[in-house]
PDB file of N, CA and C in Angstrom:
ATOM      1  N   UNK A   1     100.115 104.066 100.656  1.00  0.00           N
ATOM      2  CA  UNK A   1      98.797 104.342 101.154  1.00  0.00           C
ATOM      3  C   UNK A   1      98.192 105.367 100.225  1.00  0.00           C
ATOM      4  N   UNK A   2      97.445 106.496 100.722  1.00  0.00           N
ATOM      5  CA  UNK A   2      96.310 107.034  99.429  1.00  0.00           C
ATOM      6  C   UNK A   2      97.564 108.106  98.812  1.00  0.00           C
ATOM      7  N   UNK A   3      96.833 109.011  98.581  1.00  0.00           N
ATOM      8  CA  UNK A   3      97.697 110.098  97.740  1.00  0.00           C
ATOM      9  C   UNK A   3      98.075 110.864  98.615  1.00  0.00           C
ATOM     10  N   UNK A   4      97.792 110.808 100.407  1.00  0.00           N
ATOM     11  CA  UNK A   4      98.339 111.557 100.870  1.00  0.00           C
ATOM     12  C   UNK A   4     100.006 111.607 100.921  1.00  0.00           C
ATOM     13  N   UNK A   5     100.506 110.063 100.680  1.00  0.00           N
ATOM     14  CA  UNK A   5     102.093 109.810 100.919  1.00  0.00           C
ATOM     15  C   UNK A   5     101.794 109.249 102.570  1.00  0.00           C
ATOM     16  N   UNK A   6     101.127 108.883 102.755  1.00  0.00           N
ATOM     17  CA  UNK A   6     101.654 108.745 104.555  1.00  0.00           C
ATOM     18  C   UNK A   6     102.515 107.651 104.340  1.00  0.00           C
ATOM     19  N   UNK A   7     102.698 106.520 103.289  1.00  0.00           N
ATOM     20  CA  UNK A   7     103.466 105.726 103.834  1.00  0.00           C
ATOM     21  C   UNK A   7     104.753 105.507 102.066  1.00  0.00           C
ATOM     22  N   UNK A   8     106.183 105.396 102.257  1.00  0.00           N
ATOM     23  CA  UNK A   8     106.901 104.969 101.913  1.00  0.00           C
ATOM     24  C   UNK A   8     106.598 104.112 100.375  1.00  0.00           C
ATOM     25  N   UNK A   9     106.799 104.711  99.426  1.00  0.00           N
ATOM     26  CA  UNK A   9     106.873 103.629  98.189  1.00  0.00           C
ATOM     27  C   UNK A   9     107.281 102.335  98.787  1.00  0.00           C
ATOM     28  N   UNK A  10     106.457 101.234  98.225  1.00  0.00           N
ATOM     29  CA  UNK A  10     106.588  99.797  98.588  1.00  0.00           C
ATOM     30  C   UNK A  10     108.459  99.383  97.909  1.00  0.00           C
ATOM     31  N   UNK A  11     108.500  98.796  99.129  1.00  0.00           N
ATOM     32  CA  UNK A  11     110.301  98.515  99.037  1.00  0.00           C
ATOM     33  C   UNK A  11     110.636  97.674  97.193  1.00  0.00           C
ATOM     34  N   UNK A  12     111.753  98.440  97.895  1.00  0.00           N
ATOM     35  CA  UNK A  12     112.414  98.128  96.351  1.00  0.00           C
ATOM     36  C   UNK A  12     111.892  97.220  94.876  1.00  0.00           C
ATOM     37  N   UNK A  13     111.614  98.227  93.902  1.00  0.00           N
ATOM     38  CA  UNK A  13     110.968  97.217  92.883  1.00  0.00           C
ATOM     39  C   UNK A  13     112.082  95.851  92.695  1.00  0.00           C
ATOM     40  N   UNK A  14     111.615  95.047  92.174  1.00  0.00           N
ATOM     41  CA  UNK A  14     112.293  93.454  91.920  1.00  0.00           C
ATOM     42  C   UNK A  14     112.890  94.256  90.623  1.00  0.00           C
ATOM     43  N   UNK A  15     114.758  94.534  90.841  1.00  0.00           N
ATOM     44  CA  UNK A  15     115.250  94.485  89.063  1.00  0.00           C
ATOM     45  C   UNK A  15     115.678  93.170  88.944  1.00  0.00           C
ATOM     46  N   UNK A  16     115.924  92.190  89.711  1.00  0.00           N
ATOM     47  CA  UNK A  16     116.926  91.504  89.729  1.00  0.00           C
ATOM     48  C   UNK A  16     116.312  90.582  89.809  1.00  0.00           C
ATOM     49  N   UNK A  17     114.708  90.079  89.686  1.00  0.00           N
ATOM     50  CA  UNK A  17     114.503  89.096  89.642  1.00  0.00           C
ATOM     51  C   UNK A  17     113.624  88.903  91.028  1.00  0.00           C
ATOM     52  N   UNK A  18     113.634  87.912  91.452  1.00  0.00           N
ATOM     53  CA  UNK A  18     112.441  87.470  93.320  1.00  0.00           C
ATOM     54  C   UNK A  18     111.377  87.782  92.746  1.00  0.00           C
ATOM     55  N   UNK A  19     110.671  87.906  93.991  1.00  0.00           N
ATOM     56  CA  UNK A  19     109.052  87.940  93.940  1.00  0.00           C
ATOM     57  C   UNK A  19     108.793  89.608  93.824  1.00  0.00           C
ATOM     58  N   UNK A  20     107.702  89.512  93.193  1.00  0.00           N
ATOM     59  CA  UNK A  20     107.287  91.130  93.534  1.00  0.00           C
ATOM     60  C   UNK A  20     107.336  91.990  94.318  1.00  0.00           C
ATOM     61  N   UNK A  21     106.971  93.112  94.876  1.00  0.00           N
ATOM     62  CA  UNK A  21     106.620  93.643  96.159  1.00  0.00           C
ATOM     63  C   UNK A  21     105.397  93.580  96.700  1.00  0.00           C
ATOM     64  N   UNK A  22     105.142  93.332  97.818  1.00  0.00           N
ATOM     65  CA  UNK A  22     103.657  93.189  98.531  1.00  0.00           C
ATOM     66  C   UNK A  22     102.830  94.462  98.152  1.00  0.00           C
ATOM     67  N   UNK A  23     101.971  94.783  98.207  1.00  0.00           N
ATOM     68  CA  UNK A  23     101.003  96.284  97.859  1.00  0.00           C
ATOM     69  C   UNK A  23     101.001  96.950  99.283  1.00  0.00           C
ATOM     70  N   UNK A  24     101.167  97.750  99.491  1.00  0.00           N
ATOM     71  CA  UNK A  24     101.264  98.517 101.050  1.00  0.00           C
ATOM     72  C   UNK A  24     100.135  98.050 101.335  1.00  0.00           C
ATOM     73  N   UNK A  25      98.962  98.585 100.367  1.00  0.00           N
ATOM     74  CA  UNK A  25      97.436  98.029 101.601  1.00  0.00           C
ATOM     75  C   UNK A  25      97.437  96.576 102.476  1.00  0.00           C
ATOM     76  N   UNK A  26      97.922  95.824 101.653  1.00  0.00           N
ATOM     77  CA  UNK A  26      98.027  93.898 101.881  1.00  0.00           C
ATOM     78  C   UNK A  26      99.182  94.257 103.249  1.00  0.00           C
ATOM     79  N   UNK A  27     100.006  94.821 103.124  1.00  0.00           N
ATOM     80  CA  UNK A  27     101.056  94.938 103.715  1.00  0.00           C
ATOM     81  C   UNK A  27     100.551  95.259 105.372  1.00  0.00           C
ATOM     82  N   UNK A  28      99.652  96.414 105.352  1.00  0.00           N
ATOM     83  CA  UNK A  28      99.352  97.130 106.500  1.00  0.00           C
ATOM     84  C   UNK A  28      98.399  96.145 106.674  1.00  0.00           C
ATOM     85  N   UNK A  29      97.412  95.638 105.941  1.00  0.00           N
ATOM     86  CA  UNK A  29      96.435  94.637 106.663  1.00  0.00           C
ATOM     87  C   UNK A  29      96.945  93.444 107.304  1.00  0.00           C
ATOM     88  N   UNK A  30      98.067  93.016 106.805  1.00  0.00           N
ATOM     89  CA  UNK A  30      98.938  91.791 107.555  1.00  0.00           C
ATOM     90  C   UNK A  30      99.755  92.297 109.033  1.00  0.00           C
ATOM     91  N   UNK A  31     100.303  93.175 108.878  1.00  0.00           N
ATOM     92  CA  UNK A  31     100.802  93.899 109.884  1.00  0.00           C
ATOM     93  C   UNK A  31      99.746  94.582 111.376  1.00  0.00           C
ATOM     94  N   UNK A  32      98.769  94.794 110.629  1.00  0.00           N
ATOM     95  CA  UNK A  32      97.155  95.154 111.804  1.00  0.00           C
ATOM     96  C   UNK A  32      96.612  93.634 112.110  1.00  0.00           C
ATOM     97  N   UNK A  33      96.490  92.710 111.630  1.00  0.00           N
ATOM     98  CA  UNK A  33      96.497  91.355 111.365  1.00  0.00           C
ATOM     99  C   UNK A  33      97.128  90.920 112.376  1.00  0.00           C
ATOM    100  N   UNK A  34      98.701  90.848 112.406  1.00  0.00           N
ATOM    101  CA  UNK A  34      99.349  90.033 114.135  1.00  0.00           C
ATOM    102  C   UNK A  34      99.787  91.016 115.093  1.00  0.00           C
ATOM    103  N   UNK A  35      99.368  92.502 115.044  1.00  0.00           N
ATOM    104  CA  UNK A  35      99.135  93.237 116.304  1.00  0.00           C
ATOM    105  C   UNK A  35      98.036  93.172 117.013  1.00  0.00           C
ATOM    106  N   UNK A  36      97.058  92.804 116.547  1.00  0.00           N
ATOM    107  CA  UNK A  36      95.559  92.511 117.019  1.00  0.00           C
ATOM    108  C   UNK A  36      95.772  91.161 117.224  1.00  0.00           C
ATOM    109  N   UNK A  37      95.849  90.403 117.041  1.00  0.00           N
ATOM    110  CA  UNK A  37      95.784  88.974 117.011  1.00  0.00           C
ATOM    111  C   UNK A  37      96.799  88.488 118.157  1.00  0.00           C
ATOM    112  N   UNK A  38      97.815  89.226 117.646  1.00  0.00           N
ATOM    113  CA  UNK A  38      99.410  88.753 118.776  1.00  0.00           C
ATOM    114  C   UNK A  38     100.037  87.269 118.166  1.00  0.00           C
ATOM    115  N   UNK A  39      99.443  86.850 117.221  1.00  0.00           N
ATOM    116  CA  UNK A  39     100.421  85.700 116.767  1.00  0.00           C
ATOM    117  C   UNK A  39     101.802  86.193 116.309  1.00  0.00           C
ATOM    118  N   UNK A  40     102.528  85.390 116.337  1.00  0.00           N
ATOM    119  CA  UNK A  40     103.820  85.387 115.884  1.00  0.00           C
ATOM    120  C   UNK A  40     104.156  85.640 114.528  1.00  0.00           C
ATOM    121  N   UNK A  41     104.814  86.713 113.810  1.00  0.00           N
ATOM    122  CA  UNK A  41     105.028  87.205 112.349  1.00  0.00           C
ATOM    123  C   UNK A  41     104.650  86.095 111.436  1.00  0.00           C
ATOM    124  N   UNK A  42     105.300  84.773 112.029  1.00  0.00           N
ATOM    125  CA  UNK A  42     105.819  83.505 111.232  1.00  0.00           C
ATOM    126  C   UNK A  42     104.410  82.698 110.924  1.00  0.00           C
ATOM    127  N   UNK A  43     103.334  82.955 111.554  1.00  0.00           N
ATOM    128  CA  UNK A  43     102.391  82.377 111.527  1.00  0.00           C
ATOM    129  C   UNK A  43     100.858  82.998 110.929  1.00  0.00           C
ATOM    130  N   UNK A  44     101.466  84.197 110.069  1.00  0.00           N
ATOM    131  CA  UNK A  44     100.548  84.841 109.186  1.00  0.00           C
ATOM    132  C   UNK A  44     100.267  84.306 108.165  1.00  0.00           C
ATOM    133  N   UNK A  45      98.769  84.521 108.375  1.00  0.00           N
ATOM    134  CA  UNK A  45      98.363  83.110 107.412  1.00  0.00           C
ATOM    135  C   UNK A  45      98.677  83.955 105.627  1.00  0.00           C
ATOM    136  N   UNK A  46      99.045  82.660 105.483  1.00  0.00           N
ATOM    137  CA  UNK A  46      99.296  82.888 103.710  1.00  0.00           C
ATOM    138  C   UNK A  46      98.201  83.263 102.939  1.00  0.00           C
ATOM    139  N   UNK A  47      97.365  82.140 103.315  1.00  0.00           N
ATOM    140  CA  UNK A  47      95.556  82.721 102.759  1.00  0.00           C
ATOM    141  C   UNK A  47      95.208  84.696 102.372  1.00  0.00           C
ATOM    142  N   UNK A  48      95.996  84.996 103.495  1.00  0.00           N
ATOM    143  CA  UNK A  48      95.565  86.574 103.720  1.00  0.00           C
ATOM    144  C   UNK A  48      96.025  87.782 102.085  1.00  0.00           C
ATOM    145  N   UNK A  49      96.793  86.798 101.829  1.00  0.00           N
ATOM    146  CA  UNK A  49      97.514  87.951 100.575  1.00  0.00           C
ATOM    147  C   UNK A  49      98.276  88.626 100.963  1.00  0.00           C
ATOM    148  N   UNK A  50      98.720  88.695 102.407  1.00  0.00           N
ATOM    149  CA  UNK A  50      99.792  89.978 102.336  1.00  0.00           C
ATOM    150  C   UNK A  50     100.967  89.710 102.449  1.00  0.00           C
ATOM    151  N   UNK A  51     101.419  88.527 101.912  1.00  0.00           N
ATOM    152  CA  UNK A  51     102.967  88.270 101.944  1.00  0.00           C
ATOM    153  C   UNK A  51     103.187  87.525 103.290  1.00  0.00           C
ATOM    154  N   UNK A  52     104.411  86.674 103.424  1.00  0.00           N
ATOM    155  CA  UNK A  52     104.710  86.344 104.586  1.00  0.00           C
ATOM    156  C   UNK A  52     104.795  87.378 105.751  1.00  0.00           C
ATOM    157  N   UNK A  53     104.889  86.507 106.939  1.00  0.00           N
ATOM    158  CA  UNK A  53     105.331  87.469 107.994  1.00  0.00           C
ATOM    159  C   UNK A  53     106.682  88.171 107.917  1.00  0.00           C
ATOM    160  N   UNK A  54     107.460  87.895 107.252  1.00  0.00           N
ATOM    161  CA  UNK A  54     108.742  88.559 107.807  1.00  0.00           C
ATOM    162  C   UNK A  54     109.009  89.716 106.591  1.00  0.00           C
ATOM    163  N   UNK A  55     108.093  89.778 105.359  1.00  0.00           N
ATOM    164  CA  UNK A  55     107.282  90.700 104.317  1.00  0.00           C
ATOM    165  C   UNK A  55     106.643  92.104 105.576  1.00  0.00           C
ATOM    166  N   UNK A  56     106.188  91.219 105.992  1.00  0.00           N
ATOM    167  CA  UNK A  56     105.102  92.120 106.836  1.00  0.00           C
ATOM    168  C   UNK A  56     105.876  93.205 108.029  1.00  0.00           C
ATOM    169  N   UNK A  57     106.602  92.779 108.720  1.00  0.00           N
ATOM    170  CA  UNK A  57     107.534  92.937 109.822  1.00  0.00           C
ATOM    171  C   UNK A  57     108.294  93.756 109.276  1.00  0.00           C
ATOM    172  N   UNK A  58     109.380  93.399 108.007  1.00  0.00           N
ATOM    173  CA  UNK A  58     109.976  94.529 107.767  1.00  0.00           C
ATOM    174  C   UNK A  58     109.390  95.939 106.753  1.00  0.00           C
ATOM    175  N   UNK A  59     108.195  95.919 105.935  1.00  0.00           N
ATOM    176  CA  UNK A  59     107.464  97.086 106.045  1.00  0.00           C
ATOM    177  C   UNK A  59     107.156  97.768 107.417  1.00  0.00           C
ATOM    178  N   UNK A  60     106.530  97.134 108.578  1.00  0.00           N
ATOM    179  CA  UNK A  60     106.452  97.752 109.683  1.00  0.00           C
ATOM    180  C   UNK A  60     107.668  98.496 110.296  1.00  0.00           C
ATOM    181  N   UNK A  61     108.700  97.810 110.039  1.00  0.00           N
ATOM    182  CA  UNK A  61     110.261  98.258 110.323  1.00  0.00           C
ATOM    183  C   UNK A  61     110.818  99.769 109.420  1.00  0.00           C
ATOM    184  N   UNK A  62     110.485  99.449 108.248  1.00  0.00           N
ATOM    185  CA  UNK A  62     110.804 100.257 107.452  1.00  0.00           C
ATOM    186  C   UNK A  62     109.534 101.869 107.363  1.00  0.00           C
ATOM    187  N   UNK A  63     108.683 101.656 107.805  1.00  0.00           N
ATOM    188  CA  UNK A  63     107.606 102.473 108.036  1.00  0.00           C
ATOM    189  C   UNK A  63     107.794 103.407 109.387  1.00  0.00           C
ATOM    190  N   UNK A  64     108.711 102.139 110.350  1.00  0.00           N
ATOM    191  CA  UNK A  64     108.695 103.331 111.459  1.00  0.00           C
ATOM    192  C   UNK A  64     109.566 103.994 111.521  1.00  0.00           C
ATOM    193  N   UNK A  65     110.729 103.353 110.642  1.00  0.00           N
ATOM    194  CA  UNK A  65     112.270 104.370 110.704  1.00  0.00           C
ATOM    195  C   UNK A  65     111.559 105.119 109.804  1.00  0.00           C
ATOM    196  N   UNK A  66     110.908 105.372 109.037  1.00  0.00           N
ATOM    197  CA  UNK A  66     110.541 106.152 108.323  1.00  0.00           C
ATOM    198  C   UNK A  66     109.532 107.724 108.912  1.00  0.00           C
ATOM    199  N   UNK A  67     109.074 107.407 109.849  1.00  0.00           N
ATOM    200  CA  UNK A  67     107.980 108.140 110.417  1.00  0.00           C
ATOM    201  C   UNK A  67     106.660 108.344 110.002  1.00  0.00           C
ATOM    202  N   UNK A  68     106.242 107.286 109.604  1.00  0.00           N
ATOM    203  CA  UNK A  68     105.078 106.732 109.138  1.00  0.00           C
ATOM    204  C   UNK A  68     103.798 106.793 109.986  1.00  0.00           C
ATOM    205  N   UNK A  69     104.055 105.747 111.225  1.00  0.00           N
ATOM    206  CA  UNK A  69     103.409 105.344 112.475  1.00  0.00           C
ATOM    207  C   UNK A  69     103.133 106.678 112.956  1.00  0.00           C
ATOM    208  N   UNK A  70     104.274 107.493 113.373  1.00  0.00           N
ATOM    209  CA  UNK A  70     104.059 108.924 114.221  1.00  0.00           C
ATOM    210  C   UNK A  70     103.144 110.215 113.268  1.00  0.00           C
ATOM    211  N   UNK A  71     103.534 109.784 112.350  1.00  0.00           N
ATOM    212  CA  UNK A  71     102.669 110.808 111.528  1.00  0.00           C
ATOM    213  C   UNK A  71     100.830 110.915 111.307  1.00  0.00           C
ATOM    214  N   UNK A  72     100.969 108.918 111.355  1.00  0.00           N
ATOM    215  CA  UNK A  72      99.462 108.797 111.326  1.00  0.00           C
ATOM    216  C   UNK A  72      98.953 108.600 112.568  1.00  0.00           C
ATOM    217  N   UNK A  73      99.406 108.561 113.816  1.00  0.00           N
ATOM    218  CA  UNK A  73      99.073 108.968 115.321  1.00  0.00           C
ATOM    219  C   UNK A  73      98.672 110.495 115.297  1.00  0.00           C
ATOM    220  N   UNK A  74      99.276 111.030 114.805  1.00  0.00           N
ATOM    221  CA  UNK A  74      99.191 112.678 114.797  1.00  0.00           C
ATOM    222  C   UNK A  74      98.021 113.205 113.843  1.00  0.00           C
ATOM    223  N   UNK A  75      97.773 112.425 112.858  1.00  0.00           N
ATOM    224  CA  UNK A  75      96.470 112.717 111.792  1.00  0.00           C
ATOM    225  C   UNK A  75      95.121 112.330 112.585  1.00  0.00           C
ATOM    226  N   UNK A  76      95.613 110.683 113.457  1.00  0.00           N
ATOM    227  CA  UNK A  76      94.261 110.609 114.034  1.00  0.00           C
ATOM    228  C   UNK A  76      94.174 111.354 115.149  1.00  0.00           C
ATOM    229  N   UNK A  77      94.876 112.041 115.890  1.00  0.00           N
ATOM    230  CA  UNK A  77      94.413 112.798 116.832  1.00  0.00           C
ATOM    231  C   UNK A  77      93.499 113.887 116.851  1.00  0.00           C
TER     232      UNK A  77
END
């Protein structure tokens, strides 16, 4: 996210080859994307750019073990 750090360097660069890493912004917009919506991870549309759903899900995963979520609850308050 910006320069504040609120969120986690995007998971592991590719040494080994796969696909890139998603961009956190794409990441969080896919992730705000099927919490608002309520569709199912699996059914994030590809169109969107932000990686599959299960791309999406585990940034959200990895963001909250992280303390990501609680931190930016606490900024918007």
């Amino acid at each position: 996210m910006g320069s504040g750090g609120a969120a986690p360097a995007a998971t592991k660069a590719a040494t080994k080859g796969g696909r890139p890493p998603v961009d956190d912004r794409k990441a969080l917009t896919g992730i705000l994307f099927v919490l608002r919506s309520g569709i199912p991870w699996e059914m994030l549309p590809q169109e969107m750019g932000c990686g599959c759903g299960l791309t999406c899900w585990r940034r959200l995963r990895d963001w909250q073990a992280a303390g990501v979520w609680a931190r930016l609850h606490r900024g918007a308050a």
